[in-house]
Protein backbone atom coordinates (compact mmCIF):
# COMPACT_ATOMS: atom_id res chain seq x y z
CA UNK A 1 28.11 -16.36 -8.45
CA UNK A 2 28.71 -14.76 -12.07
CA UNK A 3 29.01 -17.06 -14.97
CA UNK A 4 31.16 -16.67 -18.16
CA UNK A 5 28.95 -17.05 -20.82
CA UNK A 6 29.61 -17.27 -24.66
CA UNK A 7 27.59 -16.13 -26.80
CA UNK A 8 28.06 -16.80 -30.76
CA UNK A 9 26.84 -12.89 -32.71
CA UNK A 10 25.06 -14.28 -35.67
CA UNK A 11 26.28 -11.28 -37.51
CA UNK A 12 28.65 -12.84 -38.68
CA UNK A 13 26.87 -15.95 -39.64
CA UNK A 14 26.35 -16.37 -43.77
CA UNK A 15 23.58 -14.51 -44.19
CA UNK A 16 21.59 -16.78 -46.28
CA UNK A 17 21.80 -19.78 -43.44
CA UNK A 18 21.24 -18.34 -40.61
CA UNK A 19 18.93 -21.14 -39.58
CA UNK A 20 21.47 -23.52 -39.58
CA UNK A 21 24.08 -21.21 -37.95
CA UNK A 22 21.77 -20.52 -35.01
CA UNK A 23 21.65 -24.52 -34.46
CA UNK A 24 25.17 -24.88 -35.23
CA UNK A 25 26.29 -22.67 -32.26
CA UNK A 26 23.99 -24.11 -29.90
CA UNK A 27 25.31 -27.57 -30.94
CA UNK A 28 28.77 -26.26 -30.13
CA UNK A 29 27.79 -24.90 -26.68
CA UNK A 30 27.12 -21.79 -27.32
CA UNK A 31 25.31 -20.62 -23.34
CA UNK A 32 23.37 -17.73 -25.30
CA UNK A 33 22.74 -16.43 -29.40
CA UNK A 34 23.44 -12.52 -29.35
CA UNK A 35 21.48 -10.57 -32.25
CA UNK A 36 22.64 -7.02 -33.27
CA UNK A 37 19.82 -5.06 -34.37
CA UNK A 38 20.65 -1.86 -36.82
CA UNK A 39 18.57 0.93 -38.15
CA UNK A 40 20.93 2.75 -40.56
CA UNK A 41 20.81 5.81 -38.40
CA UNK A 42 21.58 5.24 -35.06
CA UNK A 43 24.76 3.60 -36.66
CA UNK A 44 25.29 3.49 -40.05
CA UNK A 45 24.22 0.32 -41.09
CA UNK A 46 21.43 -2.09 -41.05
CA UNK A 47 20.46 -5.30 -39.95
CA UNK A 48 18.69 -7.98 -38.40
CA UNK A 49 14.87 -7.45 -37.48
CA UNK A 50 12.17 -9.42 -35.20
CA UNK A 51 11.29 -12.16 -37.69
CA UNK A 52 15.17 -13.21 -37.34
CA UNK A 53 14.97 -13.27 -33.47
CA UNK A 54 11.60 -15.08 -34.13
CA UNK A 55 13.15 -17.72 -35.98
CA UNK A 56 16.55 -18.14 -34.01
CA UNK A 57 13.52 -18.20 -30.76
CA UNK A 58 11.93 -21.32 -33.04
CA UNK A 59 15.06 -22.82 -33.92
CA UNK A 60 17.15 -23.25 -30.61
CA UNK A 61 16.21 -23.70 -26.62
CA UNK A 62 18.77 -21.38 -25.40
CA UNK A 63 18.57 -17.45 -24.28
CA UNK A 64 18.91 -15.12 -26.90
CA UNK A 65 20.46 -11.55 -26.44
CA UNK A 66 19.16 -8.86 -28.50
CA UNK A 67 21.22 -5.58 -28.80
CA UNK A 68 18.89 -2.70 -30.33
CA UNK A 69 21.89 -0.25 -31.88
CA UNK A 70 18.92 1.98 -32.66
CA UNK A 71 17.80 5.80 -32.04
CA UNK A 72 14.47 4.89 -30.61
CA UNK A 73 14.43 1.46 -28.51
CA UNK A 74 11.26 2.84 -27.18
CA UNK A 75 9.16 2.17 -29.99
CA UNK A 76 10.92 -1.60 -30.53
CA UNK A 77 11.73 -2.81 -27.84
CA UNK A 78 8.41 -4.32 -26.96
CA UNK A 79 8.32 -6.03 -30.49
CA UNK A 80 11.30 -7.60 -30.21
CA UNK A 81 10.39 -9.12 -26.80
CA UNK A 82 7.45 -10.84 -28.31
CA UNK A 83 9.36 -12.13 -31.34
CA UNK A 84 11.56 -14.32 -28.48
CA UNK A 85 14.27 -12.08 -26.73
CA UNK A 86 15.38 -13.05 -23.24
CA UNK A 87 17.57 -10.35 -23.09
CA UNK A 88 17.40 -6.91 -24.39
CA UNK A 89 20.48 -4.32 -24.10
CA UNK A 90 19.54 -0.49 -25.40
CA UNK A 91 22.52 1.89 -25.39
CA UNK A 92 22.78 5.00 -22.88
CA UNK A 93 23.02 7.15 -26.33
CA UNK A 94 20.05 6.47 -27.51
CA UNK A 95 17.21 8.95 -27.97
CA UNK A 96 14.57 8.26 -24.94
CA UNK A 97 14.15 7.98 -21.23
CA UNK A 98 16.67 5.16 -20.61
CA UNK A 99 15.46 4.35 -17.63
CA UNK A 100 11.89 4.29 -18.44
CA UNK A 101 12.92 1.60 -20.96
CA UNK A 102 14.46 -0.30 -19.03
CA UNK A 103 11.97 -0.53 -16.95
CA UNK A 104 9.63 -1.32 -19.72
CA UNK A 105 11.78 -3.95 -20.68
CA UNK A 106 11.82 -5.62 -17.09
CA UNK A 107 7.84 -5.47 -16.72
CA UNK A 108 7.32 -7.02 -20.09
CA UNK A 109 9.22 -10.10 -19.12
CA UNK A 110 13.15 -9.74 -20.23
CA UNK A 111 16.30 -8.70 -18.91
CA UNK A 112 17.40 -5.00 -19.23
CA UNK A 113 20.78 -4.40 -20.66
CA UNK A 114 22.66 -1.25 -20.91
CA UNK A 115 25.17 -0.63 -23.46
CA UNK A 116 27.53 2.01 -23.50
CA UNK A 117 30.13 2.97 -26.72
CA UNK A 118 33.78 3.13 -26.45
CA UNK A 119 34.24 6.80 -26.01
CA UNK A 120 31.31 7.24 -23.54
CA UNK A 121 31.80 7.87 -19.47
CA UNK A 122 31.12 5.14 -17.40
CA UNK A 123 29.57 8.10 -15.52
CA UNK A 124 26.73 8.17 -17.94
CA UNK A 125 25.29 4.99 -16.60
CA UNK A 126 26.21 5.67 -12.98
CA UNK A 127 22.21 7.09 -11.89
CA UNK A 128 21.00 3.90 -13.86
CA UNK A 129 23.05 1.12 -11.83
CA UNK A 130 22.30 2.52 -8.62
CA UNK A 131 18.65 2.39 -9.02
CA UNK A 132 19.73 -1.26 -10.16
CA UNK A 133 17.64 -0.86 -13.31
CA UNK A 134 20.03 -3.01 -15.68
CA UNK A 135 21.15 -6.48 -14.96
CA UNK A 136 23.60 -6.04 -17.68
CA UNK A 137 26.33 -3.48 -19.02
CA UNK A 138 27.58 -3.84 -22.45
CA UNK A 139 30.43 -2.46 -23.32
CA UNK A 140 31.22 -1.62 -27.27
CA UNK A 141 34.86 -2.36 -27.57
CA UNK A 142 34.38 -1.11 -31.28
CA UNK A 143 32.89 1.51 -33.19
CA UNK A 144 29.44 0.02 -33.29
CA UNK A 145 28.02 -0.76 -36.97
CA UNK A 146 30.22 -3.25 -38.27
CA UNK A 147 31.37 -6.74 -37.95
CA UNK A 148 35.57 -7.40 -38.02
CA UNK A 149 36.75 -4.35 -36.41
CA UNK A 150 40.04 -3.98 -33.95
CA UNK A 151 39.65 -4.39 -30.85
CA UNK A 152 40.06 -1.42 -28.41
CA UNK A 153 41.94 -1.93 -25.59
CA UNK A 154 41.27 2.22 -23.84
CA UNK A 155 37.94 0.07 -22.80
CA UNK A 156 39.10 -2.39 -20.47
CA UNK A 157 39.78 0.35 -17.48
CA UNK A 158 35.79 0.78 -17.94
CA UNK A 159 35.01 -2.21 -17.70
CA UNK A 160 37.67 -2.65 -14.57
CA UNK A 161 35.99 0.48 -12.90
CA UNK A 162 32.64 -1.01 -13.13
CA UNK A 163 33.25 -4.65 -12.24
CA UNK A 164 35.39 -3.07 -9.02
CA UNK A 165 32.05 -1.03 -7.69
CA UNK A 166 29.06 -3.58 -9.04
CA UNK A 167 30.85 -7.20 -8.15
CA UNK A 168 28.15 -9.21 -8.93
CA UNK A 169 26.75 -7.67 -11.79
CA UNK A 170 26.82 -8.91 -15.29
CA UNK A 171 29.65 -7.48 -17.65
CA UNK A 172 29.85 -8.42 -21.54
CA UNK A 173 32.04 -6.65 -24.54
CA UNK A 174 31.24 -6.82 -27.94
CA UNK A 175 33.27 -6.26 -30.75
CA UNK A 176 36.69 -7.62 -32.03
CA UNK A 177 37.02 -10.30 -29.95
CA UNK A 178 38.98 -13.42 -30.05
CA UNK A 179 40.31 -15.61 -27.46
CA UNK A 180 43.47 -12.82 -26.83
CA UNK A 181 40.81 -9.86 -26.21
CA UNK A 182 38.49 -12.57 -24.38
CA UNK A 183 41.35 -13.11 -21.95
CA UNK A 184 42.14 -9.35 -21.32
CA UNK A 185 38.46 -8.64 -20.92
CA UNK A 186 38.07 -11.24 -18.45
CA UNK A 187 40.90 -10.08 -16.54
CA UNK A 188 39.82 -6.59 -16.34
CA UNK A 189 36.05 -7.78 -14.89
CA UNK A 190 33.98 -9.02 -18.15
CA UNK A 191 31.92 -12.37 -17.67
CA UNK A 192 30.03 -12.34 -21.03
CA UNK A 193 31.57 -12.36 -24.58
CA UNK A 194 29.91 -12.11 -27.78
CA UNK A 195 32.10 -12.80 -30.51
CA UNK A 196 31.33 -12.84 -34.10
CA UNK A 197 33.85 -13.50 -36.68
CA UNK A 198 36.40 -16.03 -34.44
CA UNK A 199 33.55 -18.17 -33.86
CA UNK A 200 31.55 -18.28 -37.62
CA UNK A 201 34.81 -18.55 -39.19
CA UNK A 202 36.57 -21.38 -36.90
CA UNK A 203 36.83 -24.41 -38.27
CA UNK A 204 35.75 -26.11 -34.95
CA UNK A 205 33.34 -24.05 -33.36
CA UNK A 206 32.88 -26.27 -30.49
CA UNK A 207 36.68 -26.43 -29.89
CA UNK A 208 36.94 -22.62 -29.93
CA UNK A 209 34.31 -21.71 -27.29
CA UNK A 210 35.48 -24.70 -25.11
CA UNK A 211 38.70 -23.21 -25.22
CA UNK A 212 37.62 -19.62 -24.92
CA UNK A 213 35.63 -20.75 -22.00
CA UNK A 214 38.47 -22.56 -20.59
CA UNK A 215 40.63 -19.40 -20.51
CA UNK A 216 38.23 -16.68 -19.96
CA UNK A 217 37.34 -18.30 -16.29
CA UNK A 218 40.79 -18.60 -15.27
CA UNK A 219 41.31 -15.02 -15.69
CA UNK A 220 38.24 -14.39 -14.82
CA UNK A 221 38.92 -16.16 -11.24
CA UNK A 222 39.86 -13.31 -8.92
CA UNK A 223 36.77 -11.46 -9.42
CA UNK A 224 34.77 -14.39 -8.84
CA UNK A 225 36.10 -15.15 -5.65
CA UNK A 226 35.59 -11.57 -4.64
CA UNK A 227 31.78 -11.72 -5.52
CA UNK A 228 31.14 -14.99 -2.86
């Protein structure tokens, strides 16, 4: 049976604390850390590396989901494994063999995630599901890149179409979600939601994901029934 999971993107943490943010959203039960990982050309911006997943790996006890939003997962991917991911979600537009990564990513001891961008085919990830070589699809409800962006609603048929043909499989969005676009991703099939800026900006962080949680598994409930 799929669980809804919440998972706190310490992008949107302050930057110089990210220590104490990583502790801070496992103390408000946070079931996973997500860390976005950018190399300035693959999107255009840059981010967080493997010593940050080391420390968030040294600093809390649960899973951590790294998202490589770069051109070449192939030559990272492994590094960022052995710095602490559990998880690690490469995008269907990246330059390599996919699937050869994701298989990669399996033998070396994590889960494979693929991630697909809001104007990309679900078709594009068809070959990959069917050979069952992800455990996870992401899908980008923003532009990737940047933190605080609107949400955008033309991906929640995607997600739909998927969750209707793989009912057991583990769906997640990222990007502009609050406890509104929680809700309608939920509804349309999504069991995992990483949310940045709701979540480092709440005043109770615990409160928000309890309630988030709350909400996202009620709508959430006729797909999980479907799965038993």
């Amino acid at each position: 049976m799929l669980e809804i999971q919440i998972m706190p993107s310490i992008l949107a943490a302050d930057i110089g604390r990210l220590e104490e943010a990583c502790k801070h959203a496992e103390r408000s039960g946070a079931d996973a850390l997500h860390i976005d990982v950018m190399d300035g050309h693959f999107v255009p911006n840059i981010s967080l590396g493997p010593e940050v997943v080391r420390m968030a790996r040294e600093s809390v006890n649960i899973p951590l989901s790294v998202h490589l939003m770069i051109t070449q997962p192939d030559r990272y991917a492994e590094t960022f494994i052995e710095a602490g991911a559990d998880t690690v979600l490469i995008h269907i537009e990246a330059s390599c063999n996919v699937e050869e990564i994701l298989h990669n990513i399996r033998k070396a001891g994590a889960r494979p995630g693929i991630t697909i961008n809001p104007e990309t085919s679900v078709t594009m990830i068809e070959d990959i599901l069917q050979q069952q070589l992800a455990d996870e699809v992401l899908f980008m409800t923003v532009h990737p890149g940047f933190g605080g962006q609107r949400f955008i609603e033309s991906v929640l048929s995607k997600i739909n179409a998927i969750r209707e043909k793989y009912p057991e499989l583990d769906l997640s969005v990222d990007g502009g979600l609050n406890l509104e676009t929680a809700v309608q991703s939920a509804r349309h099939g999504a069991n995992i939601f990483m949310v940045g800026t709701t979540l480092f900006k709440a005043t109770d962080m615990t409160s928000e994901i309890a309630q988030m949680r709350k909400q996202t598994l009620v709508a959430f409930q006729p797909f999980s029934l479907s799965s038993k």
